[in-house]
C-alpha atoms as a PDB file:
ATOM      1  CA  UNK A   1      16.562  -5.719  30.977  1.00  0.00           C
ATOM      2  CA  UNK A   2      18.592  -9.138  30.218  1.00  0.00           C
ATOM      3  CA  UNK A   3      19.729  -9.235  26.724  1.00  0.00           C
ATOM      4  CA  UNK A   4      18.036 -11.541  25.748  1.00  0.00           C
ATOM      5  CA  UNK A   5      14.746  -9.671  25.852  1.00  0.00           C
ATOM      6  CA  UNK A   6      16.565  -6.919  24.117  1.00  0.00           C
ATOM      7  CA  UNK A   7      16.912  -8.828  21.707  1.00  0.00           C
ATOM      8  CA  UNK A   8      13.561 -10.522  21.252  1.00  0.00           C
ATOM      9  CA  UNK A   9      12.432  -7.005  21.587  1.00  0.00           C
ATOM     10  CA  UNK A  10      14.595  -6.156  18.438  1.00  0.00           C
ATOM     11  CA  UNK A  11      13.219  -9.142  16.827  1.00  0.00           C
ATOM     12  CA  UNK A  12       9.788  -8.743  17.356  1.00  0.00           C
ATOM     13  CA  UNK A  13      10.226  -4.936  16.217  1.00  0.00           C
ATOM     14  CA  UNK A  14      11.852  -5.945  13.447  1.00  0.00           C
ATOM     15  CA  UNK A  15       8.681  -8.533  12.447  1.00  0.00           C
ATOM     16  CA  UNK A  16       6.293  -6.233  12.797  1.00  0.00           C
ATOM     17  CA  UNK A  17       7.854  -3.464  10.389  1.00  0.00           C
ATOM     18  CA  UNK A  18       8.147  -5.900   7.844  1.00  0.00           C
ATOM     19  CA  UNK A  19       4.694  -6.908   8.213  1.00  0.00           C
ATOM     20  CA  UNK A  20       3.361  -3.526   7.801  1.00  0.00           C
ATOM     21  CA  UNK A  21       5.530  -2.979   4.504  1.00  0.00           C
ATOM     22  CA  UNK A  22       4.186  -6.042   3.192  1.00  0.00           C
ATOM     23  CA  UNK A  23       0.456  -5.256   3.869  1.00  0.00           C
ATOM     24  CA  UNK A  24       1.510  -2.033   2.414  1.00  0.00           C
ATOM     25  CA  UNK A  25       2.796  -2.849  -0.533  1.00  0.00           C
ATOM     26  CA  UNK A  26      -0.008  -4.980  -1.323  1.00  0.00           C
ATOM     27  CA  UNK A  27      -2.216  -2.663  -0.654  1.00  0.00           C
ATOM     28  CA  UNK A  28      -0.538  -0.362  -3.206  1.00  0.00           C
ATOM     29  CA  UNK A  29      -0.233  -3.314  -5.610  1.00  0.00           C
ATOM     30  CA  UNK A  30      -4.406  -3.867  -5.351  1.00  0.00           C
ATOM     31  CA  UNK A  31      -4.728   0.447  -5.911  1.00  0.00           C
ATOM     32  CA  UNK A  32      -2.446   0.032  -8.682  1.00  0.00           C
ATOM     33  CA  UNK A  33      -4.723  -2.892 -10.157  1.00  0.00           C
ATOM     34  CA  UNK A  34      -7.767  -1.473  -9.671  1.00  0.00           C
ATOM     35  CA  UNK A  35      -7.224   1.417 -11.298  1.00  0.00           C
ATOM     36  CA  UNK A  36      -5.587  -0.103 -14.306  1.00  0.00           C
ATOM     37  CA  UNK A  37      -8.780  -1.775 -14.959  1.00  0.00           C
ATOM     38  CA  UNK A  38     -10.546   1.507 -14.257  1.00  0.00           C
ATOM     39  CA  UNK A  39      -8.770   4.281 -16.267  1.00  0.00           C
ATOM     40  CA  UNK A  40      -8.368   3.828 -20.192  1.00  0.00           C
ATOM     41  CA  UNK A  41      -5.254   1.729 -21.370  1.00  0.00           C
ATOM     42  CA  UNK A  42      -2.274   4.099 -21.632  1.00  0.00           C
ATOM     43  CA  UNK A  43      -3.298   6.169 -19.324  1.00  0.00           C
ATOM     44  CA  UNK A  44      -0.341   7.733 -16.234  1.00  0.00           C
ATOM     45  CA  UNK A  45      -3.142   7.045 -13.330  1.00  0.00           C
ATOM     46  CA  UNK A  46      -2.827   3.788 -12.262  1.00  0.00           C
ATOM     47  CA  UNK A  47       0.954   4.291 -11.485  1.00  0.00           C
ATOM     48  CA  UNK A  48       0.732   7.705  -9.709  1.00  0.00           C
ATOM     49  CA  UNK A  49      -2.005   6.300  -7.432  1.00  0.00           C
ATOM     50  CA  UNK A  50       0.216   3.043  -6.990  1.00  0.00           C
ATOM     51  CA  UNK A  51       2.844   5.067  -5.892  1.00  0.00           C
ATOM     52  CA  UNK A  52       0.509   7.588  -4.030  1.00  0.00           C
ATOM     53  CA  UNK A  53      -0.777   4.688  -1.568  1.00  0.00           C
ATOM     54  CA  UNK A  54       2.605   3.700  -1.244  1.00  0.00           C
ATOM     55  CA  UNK A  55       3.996   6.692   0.230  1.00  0.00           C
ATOM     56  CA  UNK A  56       0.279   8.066   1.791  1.00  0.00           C
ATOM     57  CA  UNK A  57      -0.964   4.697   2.540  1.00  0.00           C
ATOM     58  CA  UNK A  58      -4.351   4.146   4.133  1.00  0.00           C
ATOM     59  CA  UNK A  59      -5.517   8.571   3.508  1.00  0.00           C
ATOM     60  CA  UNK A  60      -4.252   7.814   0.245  1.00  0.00           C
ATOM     61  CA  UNK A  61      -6.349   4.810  -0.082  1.00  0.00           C
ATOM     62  CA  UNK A  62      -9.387   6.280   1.201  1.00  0.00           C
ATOM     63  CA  UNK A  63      -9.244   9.163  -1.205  1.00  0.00           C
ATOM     64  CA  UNK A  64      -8.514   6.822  -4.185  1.00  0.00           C
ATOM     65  CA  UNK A  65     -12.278   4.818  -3.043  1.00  0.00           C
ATOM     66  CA  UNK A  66     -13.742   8.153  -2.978  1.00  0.00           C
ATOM     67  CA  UNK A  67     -12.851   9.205  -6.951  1.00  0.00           C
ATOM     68  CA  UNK A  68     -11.824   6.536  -8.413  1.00  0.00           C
ATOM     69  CA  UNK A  69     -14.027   6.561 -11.704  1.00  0.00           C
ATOM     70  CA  UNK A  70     -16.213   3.705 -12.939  1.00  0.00           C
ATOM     71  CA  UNK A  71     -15.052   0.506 -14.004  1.00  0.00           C
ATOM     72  CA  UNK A  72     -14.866   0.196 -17.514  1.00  0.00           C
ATOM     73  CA  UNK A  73     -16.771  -2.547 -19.686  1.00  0.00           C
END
């Protein structure tokens, strides 16, 4: 392979992996959001499910839309 498709194929690698954190990230971010405004003020949730879709991303997410409670009034 000529190097310079080596290195667009480094390049393009390298876009793609840092367009899947960023997706994931705001995915966590939205988890993290929506459960704040589901689960009383105070409360630990919000943060371990932000962090839980972080590292388990899109089972994590799923699960979260399963039990996620009620939003509050």
């Amino acid at each position: 392979m000529p190097p310079l498709m080596s290195g667009l194929h480094v390049l393009f690698t390298g876009f793609v992996n840092l367009l899947v954190l960023l997706i994931n990230l705001l995915i966590a971010l939205w988890v993290y959001q929506d459960s704040s405004r589901r689960y009383p003020p105070g409360s630990l949730a919000p943060f371990v499910w932000g962090i839980a879709a972080l590292i388990g991303g899109l089972l994590v997410v799923i699960l979260y839309l399963l039990v996620r409670p009620p939003e509050r009034r």
